[in-house]
Protein backbone atom coordinates (compact mmCIF):
# COMPACT_ATOMS: atom_id res chain seq x y z
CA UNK A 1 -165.60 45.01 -191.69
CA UNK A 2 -168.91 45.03 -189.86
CA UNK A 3 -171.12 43.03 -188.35
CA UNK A 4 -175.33 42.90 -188.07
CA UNK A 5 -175.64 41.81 -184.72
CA UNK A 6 -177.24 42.75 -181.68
CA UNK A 7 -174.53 44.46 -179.35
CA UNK A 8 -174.86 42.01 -176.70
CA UNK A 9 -174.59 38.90 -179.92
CA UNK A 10 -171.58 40.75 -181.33
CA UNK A 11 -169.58 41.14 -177.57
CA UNK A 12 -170.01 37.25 -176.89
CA UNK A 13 -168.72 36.47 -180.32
CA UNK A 14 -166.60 38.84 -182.15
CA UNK A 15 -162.99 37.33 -182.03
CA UNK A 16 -163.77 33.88 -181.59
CA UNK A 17 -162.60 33.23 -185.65
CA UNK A 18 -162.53 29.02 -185.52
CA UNK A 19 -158.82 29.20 -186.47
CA UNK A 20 -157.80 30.99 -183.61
CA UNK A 21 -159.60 28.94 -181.29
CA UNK A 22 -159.57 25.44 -182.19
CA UNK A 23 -157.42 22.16 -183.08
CA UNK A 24 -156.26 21.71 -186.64
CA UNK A 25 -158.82 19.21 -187.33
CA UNK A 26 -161.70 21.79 -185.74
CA UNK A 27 -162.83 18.55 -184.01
CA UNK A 28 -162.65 20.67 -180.92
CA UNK A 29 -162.01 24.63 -179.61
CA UNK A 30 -161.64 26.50 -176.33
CA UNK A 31 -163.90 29.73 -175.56
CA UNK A 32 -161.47 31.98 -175.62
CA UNK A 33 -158.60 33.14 -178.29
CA UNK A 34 -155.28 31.92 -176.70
CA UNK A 35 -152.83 34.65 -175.14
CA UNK A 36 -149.85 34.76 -177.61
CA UNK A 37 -146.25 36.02 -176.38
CA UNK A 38 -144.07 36.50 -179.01
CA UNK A 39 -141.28 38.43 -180.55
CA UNK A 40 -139.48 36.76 -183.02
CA UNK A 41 -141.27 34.06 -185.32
CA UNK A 42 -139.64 31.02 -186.60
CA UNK A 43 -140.10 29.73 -190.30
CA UNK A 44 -139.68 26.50 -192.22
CA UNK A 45 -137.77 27.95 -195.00
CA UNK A 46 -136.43 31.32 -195.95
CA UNK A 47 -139.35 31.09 -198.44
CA UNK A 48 -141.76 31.02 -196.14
CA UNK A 49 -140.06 33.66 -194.11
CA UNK A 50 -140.00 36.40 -197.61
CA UNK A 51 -143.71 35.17 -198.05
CA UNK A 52 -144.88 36.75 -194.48
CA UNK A 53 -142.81 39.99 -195.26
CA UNK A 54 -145.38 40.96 -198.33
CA UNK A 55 -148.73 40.64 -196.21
CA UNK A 56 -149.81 43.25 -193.60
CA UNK A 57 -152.88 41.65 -191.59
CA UNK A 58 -153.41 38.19 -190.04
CA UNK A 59 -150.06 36.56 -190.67
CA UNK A 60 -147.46 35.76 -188.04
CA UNK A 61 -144.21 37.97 -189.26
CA UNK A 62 -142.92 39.28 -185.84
CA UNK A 63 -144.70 39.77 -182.83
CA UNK A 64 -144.74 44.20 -183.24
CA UNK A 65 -147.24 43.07 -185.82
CA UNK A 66 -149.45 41.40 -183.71
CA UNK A 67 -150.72 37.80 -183.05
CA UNK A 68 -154.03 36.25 -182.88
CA UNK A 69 -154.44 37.35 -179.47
CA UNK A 70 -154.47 40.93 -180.78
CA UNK A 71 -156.03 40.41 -184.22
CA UNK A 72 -159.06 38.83 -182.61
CA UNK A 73 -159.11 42.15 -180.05
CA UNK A 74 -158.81 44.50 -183.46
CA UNK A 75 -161.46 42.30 -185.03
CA UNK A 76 -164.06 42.85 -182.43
CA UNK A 77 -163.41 46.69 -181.93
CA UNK A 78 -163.56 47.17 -185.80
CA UNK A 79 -167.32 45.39 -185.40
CA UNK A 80 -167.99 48.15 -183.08
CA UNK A 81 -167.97 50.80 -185.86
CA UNK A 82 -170.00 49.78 -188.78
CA UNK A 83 -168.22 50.72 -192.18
CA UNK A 84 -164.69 50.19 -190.27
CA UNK A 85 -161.79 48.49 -192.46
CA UNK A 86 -159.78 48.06 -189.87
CA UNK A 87 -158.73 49.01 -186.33
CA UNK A 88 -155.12 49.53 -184.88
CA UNK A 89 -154.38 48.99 -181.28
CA UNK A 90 -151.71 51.34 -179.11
CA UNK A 91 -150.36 51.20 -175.69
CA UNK A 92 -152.38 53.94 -174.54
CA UNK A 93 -155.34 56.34 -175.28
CA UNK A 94 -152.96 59.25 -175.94
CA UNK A 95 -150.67 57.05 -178.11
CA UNK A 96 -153.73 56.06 -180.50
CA UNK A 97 -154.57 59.77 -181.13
CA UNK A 98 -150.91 61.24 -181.29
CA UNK A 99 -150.91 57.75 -183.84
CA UNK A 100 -153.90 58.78 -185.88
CA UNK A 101 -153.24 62.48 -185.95
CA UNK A 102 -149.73 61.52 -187.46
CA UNK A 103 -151.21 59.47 -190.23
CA UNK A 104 -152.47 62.96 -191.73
CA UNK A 105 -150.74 65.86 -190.74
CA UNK A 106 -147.70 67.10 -192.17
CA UNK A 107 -145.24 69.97 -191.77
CA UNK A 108 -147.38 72.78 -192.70
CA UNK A 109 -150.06 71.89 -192.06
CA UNK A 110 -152.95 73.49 -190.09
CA UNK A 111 -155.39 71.15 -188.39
CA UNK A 112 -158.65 72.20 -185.71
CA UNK A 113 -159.51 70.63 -182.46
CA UNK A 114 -162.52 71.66 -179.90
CA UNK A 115 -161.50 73.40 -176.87
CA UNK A 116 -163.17 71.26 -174.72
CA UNK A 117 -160.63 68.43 -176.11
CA UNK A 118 -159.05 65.57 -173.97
CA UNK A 119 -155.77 68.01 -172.37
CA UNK A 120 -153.31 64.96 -173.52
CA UNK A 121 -154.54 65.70 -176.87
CA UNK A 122 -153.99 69.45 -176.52
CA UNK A 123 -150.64 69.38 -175.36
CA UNK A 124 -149.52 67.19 -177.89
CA UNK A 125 -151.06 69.41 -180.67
CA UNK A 126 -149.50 72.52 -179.27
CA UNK A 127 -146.29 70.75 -178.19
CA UNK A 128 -145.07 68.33 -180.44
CA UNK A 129 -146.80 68.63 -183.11
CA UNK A 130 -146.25 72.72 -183.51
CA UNK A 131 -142.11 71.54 -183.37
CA UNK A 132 -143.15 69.71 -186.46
CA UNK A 133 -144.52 72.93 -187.89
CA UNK A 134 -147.59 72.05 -187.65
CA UNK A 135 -150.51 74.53 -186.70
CA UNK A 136 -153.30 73.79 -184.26
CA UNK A 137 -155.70 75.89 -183.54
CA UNK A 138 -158.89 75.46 -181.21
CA UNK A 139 -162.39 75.98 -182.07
CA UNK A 140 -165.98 76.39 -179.98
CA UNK A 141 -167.03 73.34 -179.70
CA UNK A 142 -170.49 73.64 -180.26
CA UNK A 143 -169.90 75.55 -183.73
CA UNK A 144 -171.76 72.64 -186.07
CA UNK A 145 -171.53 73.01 -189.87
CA UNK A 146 -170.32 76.84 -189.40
CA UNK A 147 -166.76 74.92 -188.77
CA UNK A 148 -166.54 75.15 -192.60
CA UNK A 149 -165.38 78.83 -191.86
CA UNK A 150 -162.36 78.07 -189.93
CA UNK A 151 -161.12 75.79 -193.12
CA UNK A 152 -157.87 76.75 -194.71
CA UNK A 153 -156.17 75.15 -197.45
CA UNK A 154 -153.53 73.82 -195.66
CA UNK A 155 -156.05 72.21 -192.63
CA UNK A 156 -155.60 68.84 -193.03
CA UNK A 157 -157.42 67.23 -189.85
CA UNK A 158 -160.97 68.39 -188.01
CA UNK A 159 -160.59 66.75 -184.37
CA UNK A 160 -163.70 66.01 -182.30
CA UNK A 161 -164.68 65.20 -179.08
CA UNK A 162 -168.57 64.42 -177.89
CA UNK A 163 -168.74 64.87 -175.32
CA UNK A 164 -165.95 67.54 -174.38
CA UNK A 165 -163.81 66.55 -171.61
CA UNK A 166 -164.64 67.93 -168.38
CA UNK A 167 -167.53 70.34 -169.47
CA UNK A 168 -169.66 67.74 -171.46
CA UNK A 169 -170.55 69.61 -174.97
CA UNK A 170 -171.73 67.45 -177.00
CA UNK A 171 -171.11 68.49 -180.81
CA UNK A 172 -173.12 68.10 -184.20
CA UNK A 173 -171.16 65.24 -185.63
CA UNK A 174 -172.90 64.42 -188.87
CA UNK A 175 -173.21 68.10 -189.42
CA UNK A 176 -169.43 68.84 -188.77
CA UNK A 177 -168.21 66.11 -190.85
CA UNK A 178 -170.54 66.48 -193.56
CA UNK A 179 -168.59 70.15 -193.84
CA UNK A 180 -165.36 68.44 -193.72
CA UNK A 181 -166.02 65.78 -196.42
CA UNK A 182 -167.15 68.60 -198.82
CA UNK A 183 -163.51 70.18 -198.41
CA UNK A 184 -161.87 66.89 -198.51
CA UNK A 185 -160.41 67.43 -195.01
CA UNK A 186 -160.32 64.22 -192.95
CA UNK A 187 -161.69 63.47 -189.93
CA UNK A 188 -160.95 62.16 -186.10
CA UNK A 189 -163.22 61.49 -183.11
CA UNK A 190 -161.86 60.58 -179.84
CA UNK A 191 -165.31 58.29 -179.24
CA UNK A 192 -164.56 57.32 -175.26
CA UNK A 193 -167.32 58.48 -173.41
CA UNK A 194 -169.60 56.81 -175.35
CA UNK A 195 -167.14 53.45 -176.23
CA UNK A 196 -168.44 52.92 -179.31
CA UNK A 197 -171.41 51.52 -177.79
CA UNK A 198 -173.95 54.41 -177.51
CA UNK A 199 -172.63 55.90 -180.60
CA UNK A 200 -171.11 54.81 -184.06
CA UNK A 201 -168.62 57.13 -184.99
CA UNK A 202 -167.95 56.17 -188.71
CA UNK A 203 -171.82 55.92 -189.63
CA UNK A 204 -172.07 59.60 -188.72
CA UNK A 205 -169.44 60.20 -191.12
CA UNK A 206 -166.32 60.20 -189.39
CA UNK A 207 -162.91 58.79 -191.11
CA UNK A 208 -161.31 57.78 -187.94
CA UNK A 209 -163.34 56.54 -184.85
CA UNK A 210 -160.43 56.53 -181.59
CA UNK A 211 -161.17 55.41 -178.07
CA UNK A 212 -159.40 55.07 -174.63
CA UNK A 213 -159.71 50.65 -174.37
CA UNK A 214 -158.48 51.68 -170.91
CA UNK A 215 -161.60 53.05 -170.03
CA UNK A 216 -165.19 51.32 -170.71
CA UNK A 217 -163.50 48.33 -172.93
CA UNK A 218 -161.07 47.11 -170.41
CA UNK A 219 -164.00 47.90 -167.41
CA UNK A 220 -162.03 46.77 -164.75
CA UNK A 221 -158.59 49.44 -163.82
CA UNK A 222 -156.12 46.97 -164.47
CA UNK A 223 -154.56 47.68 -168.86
CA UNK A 224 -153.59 50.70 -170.41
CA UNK A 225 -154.53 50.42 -174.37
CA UNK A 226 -156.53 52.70 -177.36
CA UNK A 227 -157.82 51.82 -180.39
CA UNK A 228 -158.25 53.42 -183.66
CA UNK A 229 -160.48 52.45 -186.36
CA UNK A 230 -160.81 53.74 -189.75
CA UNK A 231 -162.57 53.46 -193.20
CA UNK A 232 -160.70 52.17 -195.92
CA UNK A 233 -159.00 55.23 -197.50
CA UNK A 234 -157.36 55.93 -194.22
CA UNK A 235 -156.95 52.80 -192.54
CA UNK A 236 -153.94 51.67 -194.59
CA UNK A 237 -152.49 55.36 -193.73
CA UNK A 238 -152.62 54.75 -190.35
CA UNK A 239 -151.77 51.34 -190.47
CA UNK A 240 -148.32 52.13 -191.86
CA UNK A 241 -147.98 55.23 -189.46
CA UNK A 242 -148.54 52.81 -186.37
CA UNK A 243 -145.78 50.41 -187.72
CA UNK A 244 -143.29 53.02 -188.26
CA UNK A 245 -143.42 54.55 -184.92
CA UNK A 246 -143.25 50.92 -183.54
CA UNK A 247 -147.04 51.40 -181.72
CA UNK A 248 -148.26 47.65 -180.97
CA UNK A 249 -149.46 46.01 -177.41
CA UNK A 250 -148.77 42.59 -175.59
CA UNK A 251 -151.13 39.90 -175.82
CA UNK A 252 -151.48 39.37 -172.42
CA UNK A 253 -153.49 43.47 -172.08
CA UNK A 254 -155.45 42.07 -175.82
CA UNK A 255 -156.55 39.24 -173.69
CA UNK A 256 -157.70 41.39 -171.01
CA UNK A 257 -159.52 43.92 -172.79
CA UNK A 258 -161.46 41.01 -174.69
CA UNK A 259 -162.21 39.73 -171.48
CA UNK A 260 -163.80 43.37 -170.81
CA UNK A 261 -165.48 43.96 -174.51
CA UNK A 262 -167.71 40.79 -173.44
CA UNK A 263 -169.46 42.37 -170.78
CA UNK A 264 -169.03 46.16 -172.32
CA UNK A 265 -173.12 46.50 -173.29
CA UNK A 266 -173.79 45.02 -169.72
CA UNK A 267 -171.51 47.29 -167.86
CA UNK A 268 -172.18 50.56 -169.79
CA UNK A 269 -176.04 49.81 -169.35
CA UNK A 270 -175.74 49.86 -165.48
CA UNK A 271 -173.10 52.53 -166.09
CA UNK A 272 -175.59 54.68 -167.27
CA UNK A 273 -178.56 53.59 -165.14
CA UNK A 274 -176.45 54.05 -161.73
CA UNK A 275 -175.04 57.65 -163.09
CA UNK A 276 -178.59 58.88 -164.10
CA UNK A 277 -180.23 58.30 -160.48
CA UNK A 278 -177.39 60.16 -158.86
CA UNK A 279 -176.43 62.98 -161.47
CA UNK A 280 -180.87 63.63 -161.16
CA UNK A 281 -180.28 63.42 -156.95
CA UNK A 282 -177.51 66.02 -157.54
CA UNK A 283 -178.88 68.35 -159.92
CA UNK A 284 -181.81 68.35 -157.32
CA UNK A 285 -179.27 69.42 -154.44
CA UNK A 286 -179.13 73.33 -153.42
CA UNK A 287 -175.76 73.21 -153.32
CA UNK A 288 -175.36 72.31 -156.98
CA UNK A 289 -175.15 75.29 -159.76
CA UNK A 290 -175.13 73.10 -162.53
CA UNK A 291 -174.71 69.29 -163.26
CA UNK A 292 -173.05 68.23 -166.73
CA UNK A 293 -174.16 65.56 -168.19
CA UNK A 294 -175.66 65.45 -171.82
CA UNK A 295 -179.10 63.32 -171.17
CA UNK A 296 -180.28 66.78 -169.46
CA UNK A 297 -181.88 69.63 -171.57
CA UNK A 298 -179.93 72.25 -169.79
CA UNK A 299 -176.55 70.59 -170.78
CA UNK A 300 -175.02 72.04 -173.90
CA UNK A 301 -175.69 69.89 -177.35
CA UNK A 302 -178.76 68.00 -175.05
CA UNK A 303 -180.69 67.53 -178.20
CA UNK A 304 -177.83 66.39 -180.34
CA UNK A 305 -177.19 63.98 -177.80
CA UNK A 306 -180.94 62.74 -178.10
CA UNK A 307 -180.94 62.97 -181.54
CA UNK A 308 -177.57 60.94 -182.12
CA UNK A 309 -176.82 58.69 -178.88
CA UNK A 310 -178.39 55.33 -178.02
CA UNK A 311 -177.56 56.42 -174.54
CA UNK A 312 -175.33 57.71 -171.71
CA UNK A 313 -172.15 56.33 -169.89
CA UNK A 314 -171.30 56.70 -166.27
CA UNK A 315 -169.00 59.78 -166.73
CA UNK A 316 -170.47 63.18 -165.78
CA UNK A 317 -169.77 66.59 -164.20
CA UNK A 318 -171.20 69.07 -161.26
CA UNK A 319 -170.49 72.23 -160.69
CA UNK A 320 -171.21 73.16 -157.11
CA UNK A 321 -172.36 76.73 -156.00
CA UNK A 322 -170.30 76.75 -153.25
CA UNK A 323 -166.01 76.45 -153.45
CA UNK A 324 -163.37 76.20 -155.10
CA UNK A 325 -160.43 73.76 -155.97
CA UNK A 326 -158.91 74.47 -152.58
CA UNK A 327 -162.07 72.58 -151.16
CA UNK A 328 -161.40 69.64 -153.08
CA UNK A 329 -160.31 67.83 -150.04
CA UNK A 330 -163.04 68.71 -147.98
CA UNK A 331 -165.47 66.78 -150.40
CA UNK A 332 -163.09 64.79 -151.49
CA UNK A 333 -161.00 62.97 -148.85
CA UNK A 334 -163.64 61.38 -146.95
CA UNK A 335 -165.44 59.36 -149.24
CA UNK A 336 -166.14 56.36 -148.71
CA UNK A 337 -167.20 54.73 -152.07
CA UNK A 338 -165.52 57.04 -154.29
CA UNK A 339 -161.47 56.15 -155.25
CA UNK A 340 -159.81 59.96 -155.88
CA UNK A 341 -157.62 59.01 -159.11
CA UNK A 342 -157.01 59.95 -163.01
CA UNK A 343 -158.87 57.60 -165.51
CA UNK A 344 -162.76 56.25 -165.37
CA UNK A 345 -164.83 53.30 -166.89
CA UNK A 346 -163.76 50.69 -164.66
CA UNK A 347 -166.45 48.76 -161.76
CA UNK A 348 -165.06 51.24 -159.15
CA UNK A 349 -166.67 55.01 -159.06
CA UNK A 350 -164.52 57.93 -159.03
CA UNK A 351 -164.18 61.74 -158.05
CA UNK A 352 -161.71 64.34 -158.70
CA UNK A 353 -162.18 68.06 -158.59
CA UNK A 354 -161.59 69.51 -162.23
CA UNK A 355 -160.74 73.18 -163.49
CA UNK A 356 -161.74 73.46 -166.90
CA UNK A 357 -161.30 77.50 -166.71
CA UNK A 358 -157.02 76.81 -166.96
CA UNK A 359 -157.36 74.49 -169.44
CA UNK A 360 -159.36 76.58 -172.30
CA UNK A 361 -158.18 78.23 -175.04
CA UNK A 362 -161.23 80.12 -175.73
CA UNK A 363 -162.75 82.88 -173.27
CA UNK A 364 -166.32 82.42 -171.34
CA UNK A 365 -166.26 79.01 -169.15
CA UNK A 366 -166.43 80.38 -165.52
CA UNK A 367 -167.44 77.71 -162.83
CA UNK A 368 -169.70 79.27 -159.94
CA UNK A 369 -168.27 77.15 -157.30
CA UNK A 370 -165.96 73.99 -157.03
CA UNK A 371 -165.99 71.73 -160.29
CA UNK A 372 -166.18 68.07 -159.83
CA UNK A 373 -166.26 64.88 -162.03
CA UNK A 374 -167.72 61.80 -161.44
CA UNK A 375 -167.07 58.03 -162.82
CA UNK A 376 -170.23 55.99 -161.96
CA UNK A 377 -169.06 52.39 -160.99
CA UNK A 378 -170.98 49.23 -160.46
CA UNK A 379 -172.03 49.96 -157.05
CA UNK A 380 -175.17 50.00 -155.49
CA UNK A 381 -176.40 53.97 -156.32
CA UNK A 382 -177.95 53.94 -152.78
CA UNK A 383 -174.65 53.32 -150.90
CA UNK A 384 -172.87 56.03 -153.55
CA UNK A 385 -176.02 58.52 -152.62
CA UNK A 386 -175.04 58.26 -148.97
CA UNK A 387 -171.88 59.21 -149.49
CA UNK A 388 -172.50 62.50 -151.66
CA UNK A 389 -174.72 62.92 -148.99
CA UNK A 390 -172.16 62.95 -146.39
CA UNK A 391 -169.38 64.82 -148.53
CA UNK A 392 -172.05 67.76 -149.55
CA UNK A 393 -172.60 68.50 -145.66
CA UNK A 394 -169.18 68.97 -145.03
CA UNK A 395 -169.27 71.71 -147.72
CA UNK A 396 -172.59 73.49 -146.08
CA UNK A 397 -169.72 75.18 -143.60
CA UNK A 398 -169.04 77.29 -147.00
CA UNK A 399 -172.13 78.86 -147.14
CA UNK A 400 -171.22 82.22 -146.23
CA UNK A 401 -167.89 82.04 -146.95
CA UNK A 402 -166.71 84.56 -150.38
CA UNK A 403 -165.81 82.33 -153.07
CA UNK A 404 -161.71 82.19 -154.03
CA UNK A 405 -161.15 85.17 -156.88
């Protein structure tokens, strides 16, 4: 499933299948796709009942397997990745990739992820799934088509990330899973940053295209949902896996993040208009080593980005030359227009201080100063410049102060 619309066309539209939305004589319809609550579905006959069993999509069985509150949501989000079968929905981002990375590995199995990967997603593949006997095993990020090297016979999955969380690599997709297809090793990209807006994950060759719906999708704080959505070889893979482990979401959080996907190119164009003017005011500042955001040259995989991206979401990160994470606060706790909290790609901006240095697997990431990352809301830029403003003075006082070993 696709569509060949204009993103701003397919966001008003996508969902809005007649049958979901009007009266049985489709003399008349609402805008919206009604919010179903169910659980159990009542039949005519027993018939009728053994008839829902045998079909998998679009067909009240029992409310796990969705309603048309939720298959208009997967509808839309499929439409988002041209070449897409399907897309299956999960009560969080970190369910949908634990989800997809189940639909392919197996005990024995060895499968690669980048080191700048999503730290849920890390932990799971060196938790969980190494108790299932299953080998992860991290890679440079920025390696392109030379990933072919790290290939076993047994790797059954090539994760990617682009951008990497926290440090902002962006990596050679088509190149990477070009190398992947030739080995017949699948592929999974964890898509957030960019929503699925500013780039199409399965026309550069990806199997599986996942993203946070908490983020950009939902836009507004208040559901916790991912997505994944697949070509047709693996979508009825991870179809099943999703059943079996009993992944679905409520239609009430379907209805909200269709509420956000209508306004998603809107959003993610001021998004990215707003974080520009202040990541350019920042990278301008003395007291800023190095900012992190992939629409600048200096920023690793700048002209992959340029090459590959329709453009750039609000979420970005700075690296100050003065600090450390004990300073956090100092920056930090007097802000003004910036809420200090986990998550991003909702109409509020954010900041948290970030240590990518623990996190990696790999040696050679060493921040000068304090490490920050920033969530661009809808805001006016000039009252969020004011603020940085305000916050970077209080950290002047560390001028001549040693920075923490």
């Amino acid at each position: 499933m696709g569509n060949s619309h204009k993103p701003e066309t397919w966001s008003t539209s996508a969902g809005r299948r007649p049958e979901w939305t009007h009266n049985h004589e489709r003399t008349g319809g609402i805008v919206n796709p009604p919010v179903w609550r169910a659980s159990t579905i009542l039949y005519p006959t027993i018939a009728d009942m053994d008839a829902a069993n045998t079909k998998q999509d679009d067909t009240l069985f029992y409310g796990r397997k969705g309603t048309p509150t939720t298959w208009a949501l997967r509808e839309a989000l499929t439409g988002l990745e041209p070449g897409a079968a399907g897309t299956m929905l999960y009560p969080s981002g970190v369910a949908a990739i634990v989800g997809a990375i189940l639909s392919v590995a197996r005990p024995g199995d060895h499968i690669l992820l980048p080191d700048s990967a999503y730290d849920p997603t890390t932990a799971f593949s060196t938790g969980v799934l190494k108790r299932l006997g299953v080998e992860a095993e991290p890679y440079d990020p920025l390696i392109g088509a030379g990933i072919a090297a790290l290939f076993r016979p047994n790797t059954s999955l090539l994760l990617l990330e682009s951008p990497g969380s926290l440090t902002f690599e962006v990596q050679d997709i088509p190149a990477m899973t070009a190398a992947a297809r030739a080995a017949s090793i699948p592929t999974l990209l964890d898509n957030s940053w960019a929503a699925s807006h500013f780039f199409k994950g399965i026309a550069a060759g990806c199997d599986m295209v996942m993203q946070a719906i908490t983020k950009y999708v939902g836009g507004h704080s208040d559901l916790m949902m991912g997505s994944v959505s697949a070509t047709a070889p693996f979508f009825a893979r991870l179809r099943s896996t999703a059943w079996q482990l009993g992944q679905c979401v409520s239609g009430d959080e379907a209805a909200l993040a269709l509420r956000g996907f209508r306004t998603l190119p809107l959003r993610m164009a001021r998004h990215q208009q707003s974080a520009m003017e202040i990541a350019s005011w920042l990278k301008a500042h003395p007291l800023v080593d190095r900012v992190l955001h992939p629409a600048f040259p200096d920023c690793p995989g700048h002209e992959i980005w340029k090459r590959d991206f329709s453009g750039a979401s609000g979420l970005f990160g700075v690296v100050l030359n003065v600090g450390s994470r004990a300073d956090a606060g100092l920056f930090c706790d007097d802000l003004q227009h910036f809420g200090i909290g986990f998550s991003w790609g909702g109409y509020e901006s954010l900041c948290i201080p970030t240590s990518p240095e623990k996190l990696r697997k790999l040696p050679g990431y060493k921040p000068a100063g304090l490490s920050l990352r920033f969530s661009i809301g809808l805001e006016d830029p000039a009252d969020l410049l004011d603020d940085l403003s305000s916050a970077l003075k209080r950290m002047e006082q560390l001028h001549d102060r040693p920075l923490d070993e």
